[in-house]
N, C-alpha and C. Protein backbone atom coordinates (compact mmCIF):
# COMPACT_ATOMS: atom_id res chain seq x y z
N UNK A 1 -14.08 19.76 21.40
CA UNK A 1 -13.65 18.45 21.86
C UNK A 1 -14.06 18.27 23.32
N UNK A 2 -14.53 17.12 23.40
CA UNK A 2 -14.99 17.24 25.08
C UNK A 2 -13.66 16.55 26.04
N UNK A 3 -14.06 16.37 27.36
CA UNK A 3 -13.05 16.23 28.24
C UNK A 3 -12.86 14.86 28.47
N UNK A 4 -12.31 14.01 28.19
CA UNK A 4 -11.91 12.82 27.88
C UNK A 4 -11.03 12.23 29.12
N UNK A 5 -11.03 11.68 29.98
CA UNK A 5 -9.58 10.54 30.49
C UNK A 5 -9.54 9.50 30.27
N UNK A 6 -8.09 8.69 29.89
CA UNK A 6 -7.80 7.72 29.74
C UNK A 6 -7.17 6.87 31.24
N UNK A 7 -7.62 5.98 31.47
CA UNK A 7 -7.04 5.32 33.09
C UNK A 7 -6.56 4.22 32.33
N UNK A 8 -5.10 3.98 32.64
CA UNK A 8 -4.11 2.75 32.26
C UNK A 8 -4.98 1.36 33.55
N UNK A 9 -5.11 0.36 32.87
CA UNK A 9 -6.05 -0.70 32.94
C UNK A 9 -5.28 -2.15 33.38
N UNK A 10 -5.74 -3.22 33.93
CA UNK A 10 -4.98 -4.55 33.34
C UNK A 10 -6.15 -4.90 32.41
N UNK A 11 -5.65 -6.08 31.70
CA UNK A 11 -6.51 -6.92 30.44
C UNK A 11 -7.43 -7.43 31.25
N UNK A 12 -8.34 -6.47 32.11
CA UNK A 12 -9.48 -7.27 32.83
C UNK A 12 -10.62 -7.60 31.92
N UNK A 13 -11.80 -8.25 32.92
CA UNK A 13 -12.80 -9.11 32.60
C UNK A 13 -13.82 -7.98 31.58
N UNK A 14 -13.85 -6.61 31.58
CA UNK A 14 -14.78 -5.28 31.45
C UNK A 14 -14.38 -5.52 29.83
N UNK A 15 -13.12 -4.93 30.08
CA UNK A 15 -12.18 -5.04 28.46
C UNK A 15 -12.63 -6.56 27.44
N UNK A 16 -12.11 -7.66 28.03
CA UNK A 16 -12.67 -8.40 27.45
C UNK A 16 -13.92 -8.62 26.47
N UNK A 17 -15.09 -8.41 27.35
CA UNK A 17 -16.66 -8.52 27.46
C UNK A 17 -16.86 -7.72 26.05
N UNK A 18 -16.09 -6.54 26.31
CA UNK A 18 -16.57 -5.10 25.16
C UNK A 18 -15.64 -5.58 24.00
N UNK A 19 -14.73 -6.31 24.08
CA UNK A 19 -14.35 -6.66 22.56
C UNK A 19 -14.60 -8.02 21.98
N UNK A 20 -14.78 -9.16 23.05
CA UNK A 20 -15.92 -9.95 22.63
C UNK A 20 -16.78 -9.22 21.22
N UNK A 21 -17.98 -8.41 22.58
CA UNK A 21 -18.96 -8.00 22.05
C UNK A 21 -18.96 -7.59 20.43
N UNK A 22 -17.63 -6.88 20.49
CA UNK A 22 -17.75 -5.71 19.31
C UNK A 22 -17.07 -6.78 18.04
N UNK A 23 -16.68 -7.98 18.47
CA UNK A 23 -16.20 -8.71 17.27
C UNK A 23 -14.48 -8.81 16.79
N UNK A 24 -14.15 -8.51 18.41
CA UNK A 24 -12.39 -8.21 18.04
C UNK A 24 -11.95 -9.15 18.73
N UNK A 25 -10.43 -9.49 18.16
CA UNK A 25 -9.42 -10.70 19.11
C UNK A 25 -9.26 -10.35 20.45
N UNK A 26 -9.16 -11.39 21.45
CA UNK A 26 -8.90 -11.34 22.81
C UNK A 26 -7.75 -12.18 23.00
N UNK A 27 -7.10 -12.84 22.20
CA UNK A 27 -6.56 -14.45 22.46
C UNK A 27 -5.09 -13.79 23.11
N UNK A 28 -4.62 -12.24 22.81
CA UNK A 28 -3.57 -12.40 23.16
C UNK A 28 -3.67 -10.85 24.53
N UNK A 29 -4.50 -10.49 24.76
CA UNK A 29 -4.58 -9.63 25.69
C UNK A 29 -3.38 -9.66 26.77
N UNK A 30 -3.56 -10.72 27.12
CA UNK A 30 -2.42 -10.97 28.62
C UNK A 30 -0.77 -11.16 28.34
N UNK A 31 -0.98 -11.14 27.31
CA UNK A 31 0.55 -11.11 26.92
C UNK A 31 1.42 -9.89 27.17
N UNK A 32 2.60 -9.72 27.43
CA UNK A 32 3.67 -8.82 27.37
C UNK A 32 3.79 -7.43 26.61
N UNK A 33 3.66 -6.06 27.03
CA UNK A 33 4.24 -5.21 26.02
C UNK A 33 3.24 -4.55 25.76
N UNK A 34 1.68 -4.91 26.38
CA UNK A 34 0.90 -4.12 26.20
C UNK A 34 0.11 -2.94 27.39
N UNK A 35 -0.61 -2.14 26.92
CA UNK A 35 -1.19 -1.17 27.98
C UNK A 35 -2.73 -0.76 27.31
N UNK A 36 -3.73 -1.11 28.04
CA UNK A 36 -5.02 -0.76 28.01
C UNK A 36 -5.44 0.46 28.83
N UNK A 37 -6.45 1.15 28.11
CA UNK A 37 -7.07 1.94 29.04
C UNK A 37 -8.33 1.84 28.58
N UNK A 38 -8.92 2.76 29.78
CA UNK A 38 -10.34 2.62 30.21
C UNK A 38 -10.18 4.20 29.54
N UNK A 39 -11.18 4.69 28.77
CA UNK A 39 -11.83 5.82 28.41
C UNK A 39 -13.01 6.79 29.22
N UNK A 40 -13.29 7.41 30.12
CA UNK A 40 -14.24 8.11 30.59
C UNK A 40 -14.15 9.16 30.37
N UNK A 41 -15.56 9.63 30.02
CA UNK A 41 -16.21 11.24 30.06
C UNK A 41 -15.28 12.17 31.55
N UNK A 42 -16.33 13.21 31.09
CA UNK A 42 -15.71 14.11 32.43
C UNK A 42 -16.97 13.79 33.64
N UNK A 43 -17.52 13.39 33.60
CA UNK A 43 -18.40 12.70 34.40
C UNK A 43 -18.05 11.46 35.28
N UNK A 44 -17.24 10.69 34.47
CA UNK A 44 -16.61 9.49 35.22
C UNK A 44 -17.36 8.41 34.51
N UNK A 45 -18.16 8.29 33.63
CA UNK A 45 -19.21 7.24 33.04
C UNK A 45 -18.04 6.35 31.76
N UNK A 46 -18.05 5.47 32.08
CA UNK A 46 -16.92 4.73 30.50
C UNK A 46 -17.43 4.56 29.17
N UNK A 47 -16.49 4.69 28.10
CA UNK A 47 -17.00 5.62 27.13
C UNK A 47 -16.62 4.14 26.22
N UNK A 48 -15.53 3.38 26.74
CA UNK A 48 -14.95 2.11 25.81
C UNK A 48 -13.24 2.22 26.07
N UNK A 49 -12.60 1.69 25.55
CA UNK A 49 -11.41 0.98 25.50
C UNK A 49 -10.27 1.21 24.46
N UNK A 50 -9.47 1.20 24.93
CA UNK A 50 -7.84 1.18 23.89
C UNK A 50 -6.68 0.55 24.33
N UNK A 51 -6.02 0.45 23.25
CA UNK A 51 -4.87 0.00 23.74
C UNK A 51 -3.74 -0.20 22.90
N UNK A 52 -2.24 -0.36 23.54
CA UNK A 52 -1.45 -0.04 22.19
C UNK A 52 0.00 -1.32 22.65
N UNK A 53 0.27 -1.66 21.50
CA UNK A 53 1.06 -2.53 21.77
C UNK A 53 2.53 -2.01 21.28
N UNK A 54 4.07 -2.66 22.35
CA UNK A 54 4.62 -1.21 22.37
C UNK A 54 5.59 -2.88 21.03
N UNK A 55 6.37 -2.14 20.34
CA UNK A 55 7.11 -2.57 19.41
C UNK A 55 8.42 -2.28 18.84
N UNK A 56 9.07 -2.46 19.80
CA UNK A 56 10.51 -1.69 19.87
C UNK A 56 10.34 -0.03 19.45
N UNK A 57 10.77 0.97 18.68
CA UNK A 57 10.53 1.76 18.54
C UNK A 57 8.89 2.53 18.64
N UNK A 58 8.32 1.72 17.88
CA UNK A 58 6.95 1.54 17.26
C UNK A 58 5.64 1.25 18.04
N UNK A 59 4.30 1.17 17.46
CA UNK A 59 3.35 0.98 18.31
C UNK A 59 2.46 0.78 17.67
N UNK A 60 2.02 -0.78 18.13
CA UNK A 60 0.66 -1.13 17.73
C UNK A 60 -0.67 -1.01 18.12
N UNK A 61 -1.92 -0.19 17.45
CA UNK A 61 -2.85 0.40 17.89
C UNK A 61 -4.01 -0.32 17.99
N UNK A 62 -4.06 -0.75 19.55
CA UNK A 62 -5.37 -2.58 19.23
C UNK A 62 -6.11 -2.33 20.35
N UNK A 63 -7.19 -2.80 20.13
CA UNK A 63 -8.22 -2.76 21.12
C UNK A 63 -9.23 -2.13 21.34
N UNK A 64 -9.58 -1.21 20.28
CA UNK A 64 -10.17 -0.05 20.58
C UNK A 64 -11.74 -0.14 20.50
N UNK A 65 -12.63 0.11 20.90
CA UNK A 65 -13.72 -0.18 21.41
C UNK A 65 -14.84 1.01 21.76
N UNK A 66 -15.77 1.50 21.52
CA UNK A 66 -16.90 2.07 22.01
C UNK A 66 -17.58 1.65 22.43
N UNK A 67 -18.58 1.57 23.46
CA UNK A 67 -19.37 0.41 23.81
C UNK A 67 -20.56 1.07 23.18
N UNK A 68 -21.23 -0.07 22.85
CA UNK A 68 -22.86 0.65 21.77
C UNK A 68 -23.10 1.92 21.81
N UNK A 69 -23.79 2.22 23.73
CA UNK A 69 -24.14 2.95 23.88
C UNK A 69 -23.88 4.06 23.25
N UNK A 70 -22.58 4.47 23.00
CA UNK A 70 -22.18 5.80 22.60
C UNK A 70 -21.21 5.74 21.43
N UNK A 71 -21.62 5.00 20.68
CA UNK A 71 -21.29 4.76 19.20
C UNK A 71 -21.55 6.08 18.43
N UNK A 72 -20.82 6.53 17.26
CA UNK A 72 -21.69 7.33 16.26
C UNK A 72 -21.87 8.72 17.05
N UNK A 73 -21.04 8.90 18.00
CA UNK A 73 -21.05 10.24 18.84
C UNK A 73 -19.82 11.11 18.86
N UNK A 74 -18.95 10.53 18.07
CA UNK A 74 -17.59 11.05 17.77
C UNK A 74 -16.13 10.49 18.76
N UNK A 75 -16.84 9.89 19.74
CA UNK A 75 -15.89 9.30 20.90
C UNK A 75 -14.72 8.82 20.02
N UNK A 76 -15.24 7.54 18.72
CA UNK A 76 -14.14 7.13 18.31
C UNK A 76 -12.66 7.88 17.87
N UNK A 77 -12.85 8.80 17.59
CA UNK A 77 -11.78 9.87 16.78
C UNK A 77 -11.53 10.63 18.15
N UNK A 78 -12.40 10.65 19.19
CA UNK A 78 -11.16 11.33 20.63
C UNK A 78 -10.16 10.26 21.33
N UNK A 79 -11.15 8.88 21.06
CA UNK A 79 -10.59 7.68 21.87
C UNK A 79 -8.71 7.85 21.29
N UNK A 80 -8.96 7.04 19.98
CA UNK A 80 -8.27 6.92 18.87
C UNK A 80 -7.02 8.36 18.73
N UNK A 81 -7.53 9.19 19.20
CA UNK A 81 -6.30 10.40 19.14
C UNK A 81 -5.97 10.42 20.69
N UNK A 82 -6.87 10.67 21.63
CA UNK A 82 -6.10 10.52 23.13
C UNK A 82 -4.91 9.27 23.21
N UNK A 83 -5.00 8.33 22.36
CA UNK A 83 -4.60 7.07 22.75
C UNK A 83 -2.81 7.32 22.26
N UNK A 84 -3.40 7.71 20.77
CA UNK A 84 -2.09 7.81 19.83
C UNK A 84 -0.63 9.37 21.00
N UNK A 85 -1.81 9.97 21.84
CA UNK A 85 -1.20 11.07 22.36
C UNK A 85 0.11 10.07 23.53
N UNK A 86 -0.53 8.83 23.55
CA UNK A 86 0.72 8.34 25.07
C UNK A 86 1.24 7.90 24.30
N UNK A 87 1.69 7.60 23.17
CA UNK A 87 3.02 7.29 22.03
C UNK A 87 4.08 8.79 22.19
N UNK A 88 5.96 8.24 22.15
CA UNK A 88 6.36 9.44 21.60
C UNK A 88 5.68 10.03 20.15
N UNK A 89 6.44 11.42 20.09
CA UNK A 89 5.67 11.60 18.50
C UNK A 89 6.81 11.31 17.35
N UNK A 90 7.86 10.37 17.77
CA UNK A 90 8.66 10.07 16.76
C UNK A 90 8.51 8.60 16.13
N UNK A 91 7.34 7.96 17.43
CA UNK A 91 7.21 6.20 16.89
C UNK A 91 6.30 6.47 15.74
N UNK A 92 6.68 5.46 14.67
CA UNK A 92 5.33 5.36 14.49
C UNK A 92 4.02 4.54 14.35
N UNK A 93 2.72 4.41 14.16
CA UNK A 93 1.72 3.80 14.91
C UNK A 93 1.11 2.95 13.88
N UNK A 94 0.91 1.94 13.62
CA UNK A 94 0.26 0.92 13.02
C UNK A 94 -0.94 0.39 13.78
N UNK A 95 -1.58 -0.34 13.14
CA UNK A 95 -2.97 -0.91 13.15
C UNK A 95 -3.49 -1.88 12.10
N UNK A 96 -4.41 -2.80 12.39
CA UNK A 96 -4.58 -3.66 11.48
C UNK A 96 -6.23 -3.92 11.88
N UNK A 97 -7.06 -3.47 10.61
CA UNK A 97 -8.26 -4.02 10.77
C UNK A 97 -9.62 -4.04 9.64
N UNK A 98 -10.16 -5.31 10.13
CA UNK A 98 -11.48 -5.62 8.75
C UNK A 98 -12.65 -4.83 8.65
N UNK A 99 -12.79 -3.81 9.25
CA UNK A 99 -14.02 -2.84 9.44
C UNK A 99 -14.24 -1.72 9.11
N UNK A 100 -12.69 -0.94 9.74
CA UNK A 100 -12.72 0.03 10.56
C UNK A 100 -11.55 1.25 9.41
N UNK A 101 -11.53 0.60 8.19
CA UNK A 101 -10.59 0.91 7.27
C UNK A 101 -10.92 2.61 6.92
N UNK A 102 -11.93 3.15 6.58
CA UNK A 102 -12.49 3.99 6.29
C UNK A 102 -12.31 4.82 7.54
N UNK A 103 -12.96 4.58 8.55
CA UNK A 103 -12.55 5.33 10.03
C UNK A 103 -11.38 5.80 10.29
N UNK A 104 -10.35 4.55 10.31
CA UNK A 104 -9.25 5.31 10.47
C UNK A 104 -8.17 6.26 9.48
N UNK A 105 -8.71 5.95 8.10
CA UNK A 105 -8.48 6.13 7.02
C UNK A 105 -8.70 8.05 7.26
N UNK A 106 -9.78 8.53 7.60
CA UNK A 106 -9.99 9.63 8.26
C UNK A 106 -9.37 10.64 9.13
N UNK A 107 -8.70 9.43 9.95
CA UNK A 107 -8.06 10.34 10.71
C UNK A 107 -6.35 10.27 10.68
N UNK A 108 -6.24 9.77 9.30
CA UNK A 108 -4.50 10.56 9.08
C UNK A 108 -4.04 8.60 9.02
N UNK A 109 -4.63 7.97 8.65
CA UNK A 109 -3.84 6.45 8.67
C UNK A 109 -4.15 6.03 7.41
N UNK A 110 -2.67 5.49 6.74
CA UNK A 110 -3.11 5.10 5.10
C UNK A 110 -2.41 3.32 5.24
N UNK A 111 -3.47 2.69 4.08
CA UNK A 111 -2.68 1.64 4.14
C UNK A 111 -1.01 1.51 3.45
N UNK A 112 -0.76 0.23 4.17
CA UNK A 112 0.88 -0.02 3.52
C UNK A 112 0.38 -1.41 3.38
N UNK A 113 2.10 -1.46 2.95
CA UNK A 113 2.34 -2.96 2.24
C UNK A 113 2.37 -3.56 3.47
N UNK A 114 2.54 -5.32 3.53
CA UNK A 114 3.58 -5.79 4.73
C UNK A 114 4.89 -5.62 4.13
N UNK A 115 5.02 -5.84 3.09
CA UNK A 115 6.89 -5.23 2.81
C UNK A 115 7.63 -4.44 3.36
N UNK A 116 6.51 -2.83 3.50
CA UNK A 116 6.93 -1.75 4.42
C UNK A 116 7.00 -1.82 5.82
N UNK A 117 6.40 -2.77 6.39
CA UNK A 117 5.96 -3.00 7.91
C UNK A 117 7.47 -3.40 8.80
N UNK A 118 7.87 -2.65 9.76
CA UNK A 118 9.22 -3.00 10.49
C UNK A 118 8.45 -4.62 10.83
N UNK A 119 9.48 -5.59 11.02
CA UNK A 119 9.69 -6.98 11.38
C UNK A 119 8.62 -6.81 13.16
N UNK A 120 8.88 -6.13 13.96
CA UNK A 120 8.69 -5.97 15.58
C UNK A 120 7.11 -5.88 15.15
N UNK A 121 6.68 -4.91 14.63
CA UNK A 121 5.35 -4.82 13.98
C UNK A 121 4.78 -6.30 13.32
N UNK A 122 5.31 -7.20 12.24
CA UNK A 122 4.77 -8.19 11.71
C UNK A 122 4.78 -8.98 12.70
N UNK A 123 5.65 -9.53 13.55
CA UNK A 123 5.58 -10.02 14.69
C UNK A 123 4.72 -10.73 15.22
N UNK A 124 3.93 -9.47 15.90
CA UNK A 124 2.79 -9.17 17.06
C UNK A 124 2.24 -10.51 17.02
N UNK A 125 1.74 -11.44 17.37
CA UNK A 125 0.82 -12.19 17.93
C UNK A 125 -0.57 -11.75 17.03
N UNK A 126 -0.60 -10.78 17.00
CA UNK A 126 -2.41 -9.73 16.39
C UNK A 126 -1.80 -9.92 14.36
N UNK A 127 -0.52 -9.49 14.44
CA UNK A 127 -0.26 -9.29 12.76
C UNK A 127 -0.04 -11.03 11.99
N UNK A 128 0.49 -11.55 13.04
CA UNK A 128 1.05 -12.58 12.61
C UNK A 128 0.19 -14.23 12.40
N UNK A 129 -0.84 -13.76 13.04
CA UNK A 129 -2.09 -14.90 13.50
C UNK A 129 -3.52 -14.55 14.07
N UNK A 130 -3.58 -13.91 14.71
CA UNK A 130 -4.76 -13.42 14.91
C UNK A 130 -5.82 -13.28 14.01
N UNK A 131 -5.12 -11.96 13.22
CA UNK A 131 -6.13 -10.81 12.63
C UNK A 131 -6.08 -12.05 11.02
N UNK A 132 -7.10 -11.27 10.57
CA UNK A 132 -6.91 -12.45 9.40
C UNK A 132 -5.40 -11.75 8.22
N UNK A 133 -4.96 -12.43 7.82
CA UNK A 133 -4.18 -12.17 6.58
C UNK A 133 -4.88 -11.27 5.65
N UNK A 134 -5.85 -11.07 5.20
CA UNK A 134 -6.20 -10.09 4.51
C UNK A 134 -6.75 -8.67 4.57
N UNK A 135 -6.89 -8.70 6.45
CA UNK A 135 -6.94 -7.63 7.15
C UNK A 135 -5.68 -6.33 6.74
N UNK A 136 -6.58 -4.91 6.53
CA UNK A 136 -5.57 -4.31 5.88
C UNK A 136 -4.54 -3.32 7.03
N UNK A 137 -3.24 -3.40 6.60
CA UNK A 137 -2.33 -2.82 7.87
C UNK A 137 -2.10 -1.10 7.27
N UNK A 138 -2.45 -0.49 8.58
CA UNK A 138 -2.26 0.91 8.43
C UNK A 138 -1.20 2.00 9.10
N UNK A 139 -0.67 2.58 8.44
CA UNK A 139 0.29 3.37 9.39
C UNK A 139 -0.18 4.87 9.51
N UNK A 140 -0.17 5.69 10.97
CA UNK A 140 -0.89 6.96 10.91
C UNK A 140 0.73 8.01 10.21
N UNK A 141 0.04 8.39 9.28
CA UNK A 141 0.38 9.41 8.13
C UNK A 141 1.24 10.64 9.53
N UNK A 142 2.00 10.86 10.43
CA UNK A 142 2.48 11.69 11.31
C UNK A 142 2.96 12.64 10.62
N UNK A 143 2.92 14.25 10.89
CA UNK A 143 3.95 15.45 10.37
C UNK A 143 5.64 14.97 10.62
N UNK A 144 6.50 15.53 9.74
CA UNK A 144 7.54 15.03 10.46
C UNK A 144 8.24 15.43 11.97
N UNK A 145 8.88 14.92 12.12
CA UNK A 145 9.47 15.53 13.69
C UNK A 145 10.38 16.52 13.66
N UNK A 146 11.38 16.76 15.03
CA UNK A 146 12.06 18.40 15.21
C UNK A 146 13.27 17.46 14.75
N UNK A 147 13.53 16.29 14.78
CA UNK A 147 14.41 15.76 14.71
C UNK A 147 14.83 15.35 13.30
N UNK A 148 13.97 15.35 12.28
CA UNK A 148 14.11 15.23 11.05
C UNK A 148 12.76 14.49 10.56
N UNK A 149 12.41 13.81 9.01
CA UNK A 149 11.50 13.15 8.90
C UNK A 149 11.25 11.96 8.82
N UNK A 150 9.96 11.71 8.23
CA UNK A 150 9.58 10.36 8.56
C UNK A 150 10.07 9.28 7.17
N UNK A 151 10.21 8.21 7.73
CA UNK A 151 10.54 7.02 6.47
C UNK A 151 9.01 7.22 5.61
């Protein structure tokens, strides 16, 4: 695994540009409750973007981004796990998306219903209008905790 940092961000103009680009919602960036970061190598060079939206207990996993350049290099699955690492490990992490189903599907996230989805989660601005309705919602599959297990 290489050496990765994440730098906590505002919803600046950089962030934007790269999810423009990549074909993702921006409409609610500036809103409340969220935290972006900037991804860099151990070099200091930026690798792309994340971000997680917090949901009472819970956490929504949006924004996430490679920039071309370094697509198809494995970044996504360090981005995507560094990110899930600033969550406690008792929330748990949802996501919603038309692409990327298989990807994350990989790394421990299965789809659910919206039936199953806590209310704070359907919510979001991203679940509720944004993303399209047929966009599929995923929850990451977590071990259980010291505290007991998972719903």
């Amino acid at each position: 695994m290489r050496e990765l940092t994440l730098r906590l961000i505002p919803a600046e103009i950089d962030l934007r540009m790269a999810l423009v680009t990549a074909g993702l919602p921006v409409d609610d960036l500036a809103d409340p409750g969220r935290q972006y970061f900037e991804c860099l190598d151990r070099d200091g060079v930026l690798i792309g973007y994340s971000g997680l939206e917090e949901c009472g207990p819970d956490f929504l996993l949006r924004s996430m981004v490679i920039l071309p350049e370094f697509r198809s290099r494995g970044y996504g699955r360090e981005l995507a796990m560094a990110t899930i690492a600033r969550t406690p490990s008792a929330a748990e992490i949802y996501l919603a998306t038309t692409t990327a189903s298989a990807f994350f599907a990989a790394l421990g996230f299965e789809a659910v219903t919206p039936g199953s989805v806590p209310e704070p989660i359907l919510s979001t601005r991203q679940l509720s209008g944004i993303c399209l309705a047929s966009a599929p919602i995923m929850r990451l599959n977590r071990p259980p905790t010291e505290h007991g297990t998972r719903p």
